[in-house]
Structure formats: C-alpha cells, structure tokens
N, C-alpha and C. Protein backbone atom coordinates (compact mmCIF):
# COMPACT_ATOMS: atom_id res chain seq x y z
N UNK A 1 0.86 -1.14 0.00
CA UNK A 1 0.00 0.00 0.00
C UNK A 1 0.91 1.22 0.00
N UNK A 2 0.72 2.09 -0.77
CA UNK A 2 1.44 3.55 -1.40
C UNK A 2 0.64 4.29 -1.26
N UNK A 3 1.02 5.49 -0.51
CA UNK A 3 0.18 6.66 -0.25
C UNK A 3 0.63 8.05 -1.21
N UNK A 4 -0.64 8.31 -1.31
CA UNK A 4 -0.90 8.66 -2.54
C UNK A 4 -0.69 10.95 -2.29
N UNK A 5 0.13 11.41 -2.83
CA UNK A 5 0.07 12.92 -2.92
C UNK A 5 -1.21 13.19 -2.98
N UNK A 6 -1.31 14.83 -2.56
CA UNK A 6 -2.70 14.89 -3.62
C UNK A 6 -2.82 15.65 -4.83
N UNK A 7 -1.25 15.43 -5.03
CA UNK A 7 -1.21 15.77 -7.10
C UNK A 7 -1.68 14.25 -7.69
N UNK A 8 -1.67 13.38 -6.92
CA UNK A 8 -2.05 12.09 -7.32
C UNK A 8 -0.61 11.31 -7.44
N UNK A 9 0.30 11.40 -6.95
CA UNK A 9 1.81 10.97 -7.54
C UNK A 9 2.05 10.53 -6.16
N UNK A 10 3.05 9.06 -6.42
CA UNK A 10 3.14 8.36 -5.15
C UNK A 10 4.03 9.25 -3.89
N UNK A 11 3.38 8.93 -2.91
CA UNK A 11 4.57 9.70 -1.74
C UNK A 11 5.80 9.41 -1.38
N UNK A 12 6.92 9.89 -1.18
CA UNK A 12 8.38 9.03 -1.28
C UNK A 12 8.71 8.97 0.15
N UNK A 13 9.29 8.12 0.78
CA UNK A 13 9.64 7.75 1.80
C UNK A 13 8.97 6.57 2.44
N UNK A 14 9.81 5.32 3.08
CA UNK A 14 9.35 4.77 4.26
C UNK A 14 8.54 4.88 4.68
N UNK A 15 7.75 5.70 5.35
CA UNK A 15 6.53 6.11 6.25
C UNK A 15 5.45 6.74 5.50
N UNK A 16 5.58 5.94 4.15
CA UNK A 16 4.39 6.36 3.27
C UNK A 16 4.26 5.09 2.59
N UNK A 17 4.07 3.85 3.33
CA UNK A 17 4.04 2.80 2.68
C UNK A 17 3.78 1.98 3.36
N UNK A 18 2.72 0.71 3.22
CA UNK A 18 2.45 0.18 4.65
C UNK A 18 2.31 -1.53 3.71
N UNK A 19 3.29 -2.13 4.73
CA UNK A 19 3.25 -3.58 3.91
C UNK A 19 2.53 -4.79 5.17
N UNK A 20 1.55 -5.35 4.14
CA UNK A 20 1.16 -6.38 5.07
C UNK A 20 1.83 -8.04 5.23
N UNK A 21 2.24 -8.55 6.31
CA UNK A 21 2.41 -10.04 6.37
C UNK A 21 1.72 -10.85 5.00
N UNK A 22 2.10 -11.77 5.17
CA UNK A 22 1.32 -12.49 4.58
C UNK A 22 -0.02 -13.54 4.94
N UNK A 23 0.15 -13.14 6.34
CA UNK A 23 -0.73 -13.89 7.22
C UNK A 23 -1.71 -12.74 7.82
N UNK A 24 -1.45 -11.45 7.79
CA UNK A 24 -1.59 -10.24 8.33
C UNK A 24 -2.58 -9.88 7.81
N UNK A 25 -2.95 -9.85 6.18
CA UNK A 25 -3.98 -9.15 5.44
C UNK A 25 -5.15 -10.15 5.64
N UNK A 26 -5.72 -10.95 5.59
CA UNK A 26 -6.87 -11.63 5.96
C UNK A 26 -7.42 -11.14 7.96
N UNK A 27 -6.28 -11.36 8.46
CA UNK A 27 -7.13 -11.16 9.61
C UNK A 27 -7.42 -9.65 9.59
N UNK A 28 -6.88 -8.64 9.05
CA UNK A 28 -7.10 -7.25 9.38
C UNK A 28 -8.47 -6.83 8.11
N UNK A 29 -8.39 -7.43 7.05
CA UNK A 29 -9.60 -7.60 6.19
C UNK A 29 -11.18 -8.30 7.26
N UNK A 30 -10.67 -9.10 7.68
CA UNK A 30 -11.82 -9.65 9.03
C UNK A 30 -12.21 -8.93 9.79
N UNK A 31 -11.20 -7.86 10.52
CA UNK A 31 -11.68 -7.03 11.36
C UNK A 31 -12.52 -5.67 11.28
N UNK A 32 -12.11 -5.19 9.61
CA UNK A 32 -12.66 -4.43 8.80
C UNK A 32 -14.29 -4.76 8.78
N UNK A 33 -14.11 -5.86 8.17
CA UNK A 33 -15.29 -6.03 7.65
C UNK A 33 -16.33 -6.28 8.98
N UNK A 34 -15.85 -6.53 10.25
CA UNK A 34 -16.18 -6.65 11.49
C UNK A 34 -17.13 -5.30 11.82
N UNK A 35 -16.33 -4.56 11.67
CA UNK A 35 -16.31 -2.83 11.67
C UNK A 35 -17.16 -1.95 10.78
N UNK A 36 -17.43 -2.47 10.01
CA UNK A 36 -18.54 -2.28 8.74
C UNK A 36 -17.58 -1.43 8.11
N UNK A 37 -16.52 -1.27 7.78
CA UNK A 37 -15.94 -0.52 7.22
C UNK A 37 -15.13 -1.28 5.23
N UNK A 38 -15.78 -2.36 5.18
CA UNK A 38 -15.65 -2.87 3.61
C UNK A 38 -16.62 -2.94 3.01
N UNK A 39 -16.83 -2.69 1.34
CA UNK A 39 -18.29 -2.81 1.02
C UNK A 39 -17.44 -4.19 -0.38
N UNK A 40 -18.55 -4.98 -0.50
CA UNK A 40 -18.73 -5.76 -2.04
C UNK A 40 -18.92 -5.32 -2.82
N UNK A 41 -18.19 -5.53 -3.64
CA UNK A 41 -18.35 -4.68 -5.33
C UNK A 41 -17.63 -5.97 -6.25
N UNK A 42 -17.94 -5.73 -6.81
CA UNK A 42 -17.43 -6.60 -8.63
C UNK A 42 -16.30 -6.08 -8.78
N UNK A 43 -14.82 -6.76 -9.03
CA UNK A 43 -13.61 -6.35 -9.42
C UNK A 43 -13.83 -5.45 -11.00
N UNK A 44 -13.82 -4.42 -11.16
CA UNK A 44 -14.07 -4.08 -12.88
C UNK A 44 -12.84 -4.59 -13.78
N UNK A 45 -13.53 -4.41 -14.82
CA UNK A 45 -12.57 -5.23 -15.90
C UNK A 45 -11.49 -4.39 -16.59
N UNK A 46 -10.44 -4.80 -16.42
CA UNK A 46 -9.61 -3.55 -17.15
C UNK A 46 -9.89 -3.52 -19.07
N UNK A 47 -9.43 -3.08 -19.44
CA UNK A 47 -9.42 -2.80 -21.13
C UNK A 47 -8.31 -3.86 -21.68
N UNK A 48 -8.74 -4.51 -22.45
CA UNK A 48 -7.56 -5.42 -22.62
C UNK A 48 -7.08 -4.84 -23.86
N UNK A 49 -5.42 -5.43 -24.21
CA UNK A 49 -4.65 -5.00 -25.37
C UNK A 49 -5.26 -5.06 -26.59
N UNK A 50 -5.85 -6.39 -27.12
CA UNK A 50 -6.33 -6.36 -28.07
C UNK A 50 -7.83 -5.43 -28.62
N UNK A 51 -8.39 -5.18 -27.71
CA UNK A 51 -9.38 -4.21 -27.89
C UNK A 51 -8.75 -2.57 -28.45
N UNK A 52 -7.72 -2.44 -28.25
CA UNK A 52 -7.19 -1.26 -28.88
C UNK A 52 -5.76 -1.79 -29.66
N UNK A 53 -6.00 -2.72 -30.33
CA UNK A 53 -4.82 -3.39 -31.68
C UNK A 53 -3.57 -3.69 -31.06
N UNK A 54 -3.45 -3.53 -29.40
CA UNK A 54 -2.24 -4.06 -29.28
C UNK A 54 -1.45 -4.99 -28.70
N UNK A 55 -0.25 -5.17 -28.54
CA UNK A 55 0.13 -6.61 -28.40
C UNK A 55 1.15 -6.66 -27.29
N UNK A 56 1.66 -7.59 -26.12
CA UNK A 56 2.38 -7.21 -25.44
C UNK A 56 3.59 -6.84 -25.95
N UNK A 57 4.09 -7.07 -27.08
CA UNK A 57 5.85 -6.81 -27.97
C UNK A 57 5.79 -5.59 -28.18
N UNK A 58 4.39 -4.32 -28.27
CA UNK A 58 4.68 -3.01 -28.25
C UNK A 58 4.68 -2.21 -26.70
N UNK A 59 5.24 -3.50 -26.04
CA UNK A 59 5.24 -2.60 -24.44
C UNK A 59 6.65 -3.07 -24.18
N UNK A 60 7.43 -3.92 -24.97
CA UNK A 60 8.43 -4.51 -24.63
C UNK A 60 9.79 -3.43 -25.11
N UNK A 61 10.46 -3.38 -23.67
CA UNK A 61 12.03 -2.70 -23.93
C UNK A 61 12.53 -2.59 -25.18
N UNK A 62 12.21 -1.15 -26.25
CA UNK A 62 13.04 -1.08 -26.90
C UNK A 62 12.21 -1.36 -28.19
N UNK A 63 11.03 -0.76 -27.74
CA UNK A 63 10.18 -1.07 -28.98
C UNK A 63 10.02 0.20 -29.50
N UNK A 64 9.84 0.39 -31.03
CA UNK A 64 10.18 1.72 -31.22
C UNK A 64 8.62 1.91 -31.96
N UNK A 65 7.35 2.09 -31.62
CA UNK A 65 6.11 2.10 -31.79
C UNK A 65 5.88 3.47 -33.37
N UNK A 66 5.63 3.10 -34.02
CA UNK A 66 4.65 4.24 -35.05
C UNK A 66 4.06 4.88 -34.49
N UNK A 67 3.43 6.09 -35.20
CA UNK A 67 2.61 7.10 -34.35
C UNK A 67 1.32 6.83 -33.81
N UNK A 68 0.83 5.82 -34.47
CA UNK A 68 -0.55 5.23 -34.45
C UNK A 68 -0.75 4.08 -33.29
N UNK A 69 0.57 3.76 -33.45
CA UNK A 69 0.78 2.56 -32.52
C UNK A 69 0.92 3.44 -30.94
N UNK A 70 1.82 4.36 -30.72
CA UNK A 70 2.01 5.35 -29.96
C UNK A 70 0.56 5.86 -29.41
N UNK A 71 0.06 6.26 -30.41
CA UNK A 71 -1.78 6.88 -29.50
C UNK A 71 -2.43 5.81 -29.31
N UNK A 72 -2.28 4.75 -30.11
CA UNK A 72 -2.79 3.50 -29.55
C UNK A 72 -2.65 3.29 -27.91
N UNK A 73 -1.76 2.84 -27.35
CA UNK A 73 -0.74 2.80 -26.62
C UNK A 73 -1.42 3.90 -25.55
N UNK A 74 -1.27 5.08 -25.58
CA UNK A 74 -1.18 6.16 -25.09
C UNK A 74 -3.41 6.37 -24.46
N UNK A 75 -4.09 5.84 -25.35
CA UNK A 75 -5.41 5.57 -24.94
C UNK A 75 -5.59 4.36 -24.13
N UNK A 76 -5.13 3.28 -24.67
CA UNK A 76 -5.15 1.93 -23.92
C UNK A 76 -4.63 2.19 -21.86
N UNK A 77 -3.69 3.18 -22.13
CA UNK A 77 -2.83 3.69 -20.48
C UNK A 77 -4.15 4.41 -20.06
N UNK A 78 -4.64 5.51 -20.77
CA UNK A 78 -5.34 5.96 -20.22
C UNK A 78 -6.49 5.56 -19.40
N UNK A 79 -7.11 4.49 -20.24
CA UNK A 79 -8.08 3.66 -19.88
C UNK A 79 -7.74 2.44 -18.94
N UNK A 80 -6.94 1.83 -18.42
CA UNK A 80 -6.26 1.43 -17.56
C UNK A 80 -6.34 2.03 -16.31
N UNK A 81 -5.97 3.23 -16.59
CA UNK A 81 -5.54 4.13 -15.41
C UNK A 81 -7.06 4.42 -14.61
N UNK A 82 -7.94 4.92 -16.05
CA UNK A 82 -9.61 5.41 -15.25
C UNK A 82 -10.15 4.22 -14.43
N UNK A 83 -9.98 3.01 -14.54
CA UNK A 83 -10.32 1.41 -14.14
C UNK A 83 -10.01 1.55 -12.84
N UNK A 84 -8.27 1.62 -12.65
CA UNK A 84 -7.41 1.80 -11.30
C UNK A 84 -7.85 2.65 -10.91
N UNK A 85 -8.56 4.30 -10.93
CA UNK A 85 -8.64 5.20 -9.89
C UNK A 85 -10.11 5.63 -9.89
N UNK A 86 -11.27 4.10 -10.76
CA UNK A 86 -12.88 4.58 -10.65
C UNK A 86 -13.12 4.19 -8.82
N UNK A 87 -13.96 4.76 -8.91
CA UNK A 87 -14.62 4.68 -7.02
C UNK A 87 -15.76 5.22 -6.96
N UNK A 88 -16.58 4.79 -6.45
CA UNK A 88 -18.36 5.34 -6.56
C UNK A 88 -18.24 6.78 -5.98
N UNK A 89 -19.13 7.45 -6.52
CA UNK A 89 -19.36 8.59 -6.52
C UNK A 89 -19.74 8.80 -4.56
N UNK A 90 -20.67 8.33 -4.27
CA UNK A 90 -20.22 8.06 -2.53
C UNK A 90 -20.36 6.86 -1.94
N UNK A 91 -19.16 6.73 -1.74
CA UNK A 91 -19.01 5.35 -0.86
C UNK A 91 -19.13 4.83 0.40
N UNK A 92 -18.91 3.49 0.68
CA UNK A 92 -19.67 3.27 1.87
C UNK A 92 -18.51 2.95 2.82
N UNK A 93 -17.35 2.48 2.15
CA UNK A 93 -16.95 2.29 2.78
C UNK A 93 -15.44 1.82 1.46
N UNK A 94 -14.31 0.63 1.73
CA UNK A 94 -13.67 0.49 0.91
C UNK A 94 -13.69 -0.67 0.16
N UNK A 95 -13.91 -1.04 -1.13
CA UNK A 95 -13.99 -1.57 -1.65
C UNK A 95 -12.92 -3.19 -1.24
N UNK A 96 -13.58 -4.13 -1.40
CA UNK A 96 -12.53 -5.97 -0.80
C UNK A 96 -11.37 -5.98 -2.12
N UNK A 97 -11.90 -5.81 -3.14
CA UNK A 97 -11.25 -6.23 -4.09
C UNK A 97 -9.76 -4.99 -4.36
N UNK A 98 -10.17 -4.03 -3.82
CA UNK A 98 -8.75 -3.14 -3.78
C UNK A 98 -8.17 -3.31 -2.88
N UNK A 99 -8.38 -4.26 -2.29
CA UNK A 99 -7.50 -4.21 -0.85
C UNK A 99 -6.80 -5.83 -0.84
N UNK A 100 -7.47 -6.47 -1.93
CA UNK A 100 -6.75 -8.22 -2.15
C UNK A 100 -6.00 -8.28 -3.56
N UNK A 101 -5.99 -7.41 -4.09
CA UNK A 101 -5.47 -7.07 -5.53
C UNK A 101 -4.51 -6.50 -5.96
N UNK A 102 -3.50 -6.49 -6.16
CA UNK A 102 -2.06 -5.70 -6.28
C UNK A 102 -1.95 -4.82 -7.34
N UNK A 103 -2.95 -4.84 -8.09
CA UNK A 103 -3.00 -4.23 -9.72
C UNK A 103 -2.70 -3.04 -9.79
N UNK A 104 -2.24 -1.70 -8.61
CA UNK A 104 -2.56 -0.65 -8.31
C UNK A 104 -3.84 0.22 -8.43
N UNK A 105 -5.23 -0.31 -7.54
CA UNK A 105 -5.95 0.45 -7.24
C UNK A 105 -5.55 1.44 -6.33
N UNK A 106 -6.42 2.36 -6.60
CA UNK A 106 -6.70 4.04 -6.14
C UNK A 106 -7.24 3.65 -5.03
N UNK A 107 -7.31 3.46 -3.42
CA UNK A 107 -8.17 3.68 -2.33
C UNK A 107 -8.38 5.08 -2.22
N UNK A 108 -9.81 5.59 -2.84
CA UNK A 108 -9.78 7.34 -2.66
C UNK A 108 -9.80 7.66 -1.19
N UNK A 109 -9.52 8.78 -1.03
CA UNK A 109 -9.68 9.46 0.34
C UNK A 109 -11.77 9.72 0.50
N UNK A 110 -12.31 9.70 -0.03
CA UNK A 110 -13.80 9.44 0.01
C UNK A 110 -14.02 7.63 0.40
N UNK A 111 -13.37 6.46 0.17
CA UNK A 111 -13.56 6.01 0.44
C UNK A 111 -13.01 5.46 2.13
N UNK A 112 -11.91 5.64 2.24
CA UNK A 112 -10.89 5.73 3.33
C UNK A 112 -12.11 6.43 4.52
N UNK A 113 -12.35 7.74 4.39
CA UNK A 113 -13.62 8.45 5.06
C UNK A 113 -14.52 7.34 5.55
N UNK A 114 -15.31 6.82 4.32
CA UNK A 114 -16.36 6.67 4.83
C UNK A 114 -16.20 4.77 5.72
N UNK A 115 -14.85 4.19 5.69
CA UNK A 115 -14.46 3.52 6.37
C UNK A 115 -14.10 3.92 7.74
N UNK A 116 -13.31 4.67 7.69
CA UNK A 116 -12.92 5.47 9.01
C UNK A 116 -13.97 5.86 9.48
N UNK A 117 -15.04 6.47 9.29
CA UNK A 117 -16.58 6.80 9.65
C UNK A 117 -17.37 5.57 10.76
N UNK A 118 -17.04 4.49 9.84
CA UNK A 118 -18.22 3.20 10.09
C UNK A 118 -16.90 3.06 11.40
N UNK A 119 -15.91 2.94 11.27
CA UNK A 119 -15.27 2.26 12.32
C UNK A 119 -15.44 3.14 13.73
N UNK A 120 -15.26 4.49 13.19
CA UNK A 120 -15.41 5.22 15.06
C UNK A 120 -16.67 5.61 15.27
N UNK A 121 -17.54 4.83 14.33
CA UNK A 121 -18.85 4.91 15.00
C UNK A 121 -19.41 3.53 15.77
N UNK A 122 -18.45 2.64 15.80
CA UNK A 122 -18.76 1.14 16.01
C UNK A 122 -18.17 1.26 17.29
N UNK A 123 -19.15 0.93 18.37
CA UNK A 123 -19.43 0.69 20.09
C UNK A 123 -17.87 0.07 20.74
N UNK A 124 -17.10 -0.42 19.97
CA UNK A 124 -16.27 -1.10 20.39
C UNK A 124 -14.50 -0.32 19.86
N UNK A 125 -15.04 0.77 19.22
CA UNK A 125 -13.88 1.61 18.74
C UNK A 125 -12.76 1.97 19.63
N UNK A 126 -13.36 1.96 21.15
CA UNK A 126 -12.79 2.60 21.93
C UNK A 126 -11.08 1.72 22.57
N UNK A 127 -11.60 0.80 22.32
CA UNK A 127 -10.78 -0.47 22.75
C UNK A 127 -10.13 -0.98 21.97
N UNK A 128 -10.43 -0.79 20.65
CA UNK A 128 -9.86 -1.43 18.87
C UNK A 128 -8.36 -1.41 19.27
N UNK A 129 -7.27 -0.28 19.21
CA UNK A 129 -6.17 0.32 19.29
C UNK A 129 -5.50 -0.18 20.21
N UNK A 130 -5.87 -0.74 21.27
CA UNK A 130 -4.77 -1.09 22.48
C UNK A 130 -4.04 -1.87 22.24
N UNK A 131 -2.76 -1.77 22.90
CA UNK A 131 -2.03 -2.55 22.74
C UNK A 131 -1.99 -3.87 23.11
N UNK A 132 -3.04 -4.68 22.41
CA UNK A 132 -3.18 -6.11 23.22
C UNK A 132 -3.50 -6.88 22.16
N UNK A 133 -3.05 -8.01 21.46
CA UNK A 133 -3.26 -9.05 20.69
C UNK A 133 -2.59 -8.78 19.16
N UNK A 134 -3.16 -8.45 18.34
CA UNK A 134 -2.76 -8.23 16.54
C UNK A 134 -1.87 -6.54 16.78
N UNK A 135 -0.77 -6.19 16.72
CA UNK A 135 -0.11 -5.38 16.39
C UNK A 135 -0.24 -4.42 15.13
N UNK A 136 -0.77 -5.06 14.36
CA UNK A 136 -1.22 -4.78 13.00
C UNK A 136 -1.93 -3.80 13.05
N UNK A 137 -3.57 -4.26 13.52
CA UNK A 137 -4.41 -3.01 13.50
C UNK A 137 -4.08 -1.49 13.66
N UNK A 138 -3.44 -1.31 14.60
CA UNK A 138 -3.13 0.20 15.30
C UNK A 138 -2.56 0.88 14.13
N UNK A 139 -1.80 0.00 13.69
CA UNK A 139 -1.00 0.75 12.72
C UNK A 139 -1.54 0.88 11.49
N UNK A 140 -2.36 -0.09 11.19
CA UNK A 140 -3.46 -0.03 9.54
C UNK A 140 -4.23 1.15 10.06
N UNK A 141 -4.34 1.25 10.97
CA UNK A 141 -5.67 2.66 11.64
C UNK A 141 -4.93 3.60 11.24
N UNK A 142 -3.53 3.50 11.81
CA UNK A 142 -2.80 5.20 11.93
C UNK A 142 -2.20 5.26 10.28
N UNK A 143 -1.78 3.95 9.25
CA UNK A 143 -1.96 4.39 7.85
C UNK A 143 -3.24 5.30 7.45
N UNK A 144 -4.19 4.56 7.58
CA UNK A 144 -5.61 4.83 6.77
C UNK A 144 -5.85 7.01 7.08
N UNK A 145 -5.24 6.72 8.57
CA UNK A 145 -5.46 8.49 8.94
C UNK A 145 -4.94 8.69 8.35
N UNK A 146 -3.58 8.69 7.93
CA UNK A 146 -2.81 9.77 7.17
C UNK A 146 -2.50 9.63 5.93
N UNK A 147 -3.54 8.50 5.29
CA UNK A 147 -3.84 8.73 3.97
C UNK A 147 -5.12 9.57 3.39
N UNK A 148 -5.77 9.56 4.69
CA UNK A 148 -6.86 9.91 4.32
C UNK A 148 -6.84 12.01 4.25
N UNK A 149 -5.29 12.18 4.99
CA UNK A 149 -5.22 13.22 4.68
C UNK A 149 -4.18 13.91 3.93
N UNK A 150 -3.99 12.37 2.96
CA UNK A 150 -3.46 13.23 1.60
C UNK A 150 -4.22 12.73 0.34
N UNK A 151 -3.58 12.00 -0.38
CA UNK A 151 -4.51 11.72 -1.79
C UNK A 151 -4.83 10.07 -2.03
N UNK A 152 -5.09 9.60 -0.86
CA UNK A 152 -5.29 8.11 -0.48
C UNK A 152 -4.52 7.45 -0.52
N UNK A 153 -4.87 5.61 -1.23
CA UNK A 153 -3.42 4.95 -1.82
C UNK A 153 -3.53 4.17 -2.79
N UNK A 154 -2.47 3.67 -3.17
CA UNK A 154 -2.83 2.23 -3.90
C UNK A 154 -2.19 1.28 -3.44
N UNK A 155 -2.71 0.44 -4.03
CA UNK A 155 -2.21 -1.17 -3.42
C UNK A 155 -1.64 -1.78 -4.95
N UNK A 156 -0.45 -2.14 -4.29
CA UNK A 156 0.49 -2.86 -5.40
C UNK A 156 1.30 -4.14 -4.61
C-alpha cells in the first residue's frame, strides 16, 4: 500500500508505505469487515490489449512504436488508469477487491472516510487500538489516517 500525494503521484519515503504479512492481510480484512468498514463490489474489468490493436511486444524494452501505434498505446494507459482510480461517486466504505489485488488500485480518500466513519462509530472503537493481541491493527488505523489526509493509496 502507497500513499498517494494529492497531485495524485506516489509519496516518497518509508513512512508512506504500509506492507502487510502475509498472514496479516486476511485477519485485518476480518476485522474491517467486522467494523462495517468494507463494502462488495465486482472487481471491474480492465481494457484489454487487443481491444485497442495491441500486443504485449509493443510494451516490450526497446520497442520503437509508429505514431498510431504510440496513441494507440497512449489511450489503452489511459483507460487502464480510469479502471485503477474509478470509485463510486459516494461510498460506503472500501472496496474488498482493492484491498486483495495488487493491480494498483486508487483507495480514494472518500472512500478511506467513509471507512474510518463506520469504524469510530462502532461501540467497540474505543478499545480497537490497544495494545493487546494483533499489532497490525493500530497501525493499519494510523496508515488509513494519514492517507486519508493526503490523496489516499494504492495497493500494489
């Protein structure tokens, strides 16, 4: 997870980057969803190459693309990119599939909100943070704050 500017450009440093175990992301996805703070959604489909004529050998090192091939290319990114950073207009919370998916989704700061919302409104918030059992949480909490007050993240 990469936290995100809010020119939209990744943040540089250590302490703008939050990596989970491998055993780590399921239970903290559990506790989320505990929290009402994940919603279900359908993974969307990205744009595939051949739908805009192209082939993986014009992405390959050293390919020297035509102009056509070039805007080809240059729409296909674009549309890629709108896939990675769509997010409902208001959300409920954060989407499962950006958070199990490495593809670089966008977690917007609208969605981050309205997670952070459901969680410190949940009876048991008060106690979430202590220092007692999963280490993890506290610190997915204190990511999510200070993404939420720049330009979110992605997950890669």
């Amino acid at each position: 997870m990469y936290l995100q500017t809010l020119a939209g450009q990744p943040a540089d440093g250590d302490e703008n980057r939050f990596l989970f175990a491998w055993t780590a992301l399921p239970r903290t996805l559990d506790v989320m969803a505990n929290f009402g703070m994940l919603t279900e959604l359908p993974v969307p489909s990205a744009p595939t190459l051949s739908a805009y004529g192209l082939a993986v050998q014009d992405f390959q090192p050293g390919a020297q693309p035509d102009q056509a091939t070039a805007n080809r290319i240059a729409e296909y990114r674009a549309a890629y990119q709108a896939v990675m950073n769509a997010a409902e207009t208001e959300p409920t919370g954060i989407p499962v599939y950006k958070l199990v998916n490495n593809d670089g989704f966008l977690v917007t700061v609208a969605e981050i909100s309205a997670a952070l919302s459901a969680y410190e409104a949940h009876p048991s918030v008060d106690i979430a943070e202590m220092p007692v059992g999963d280490p993890t949480w506290r610190y997915w909490t204190a990511f999510l704050r200070r993404a939420q007050t720049h330009g979110g993240f992605r997950t890669h």
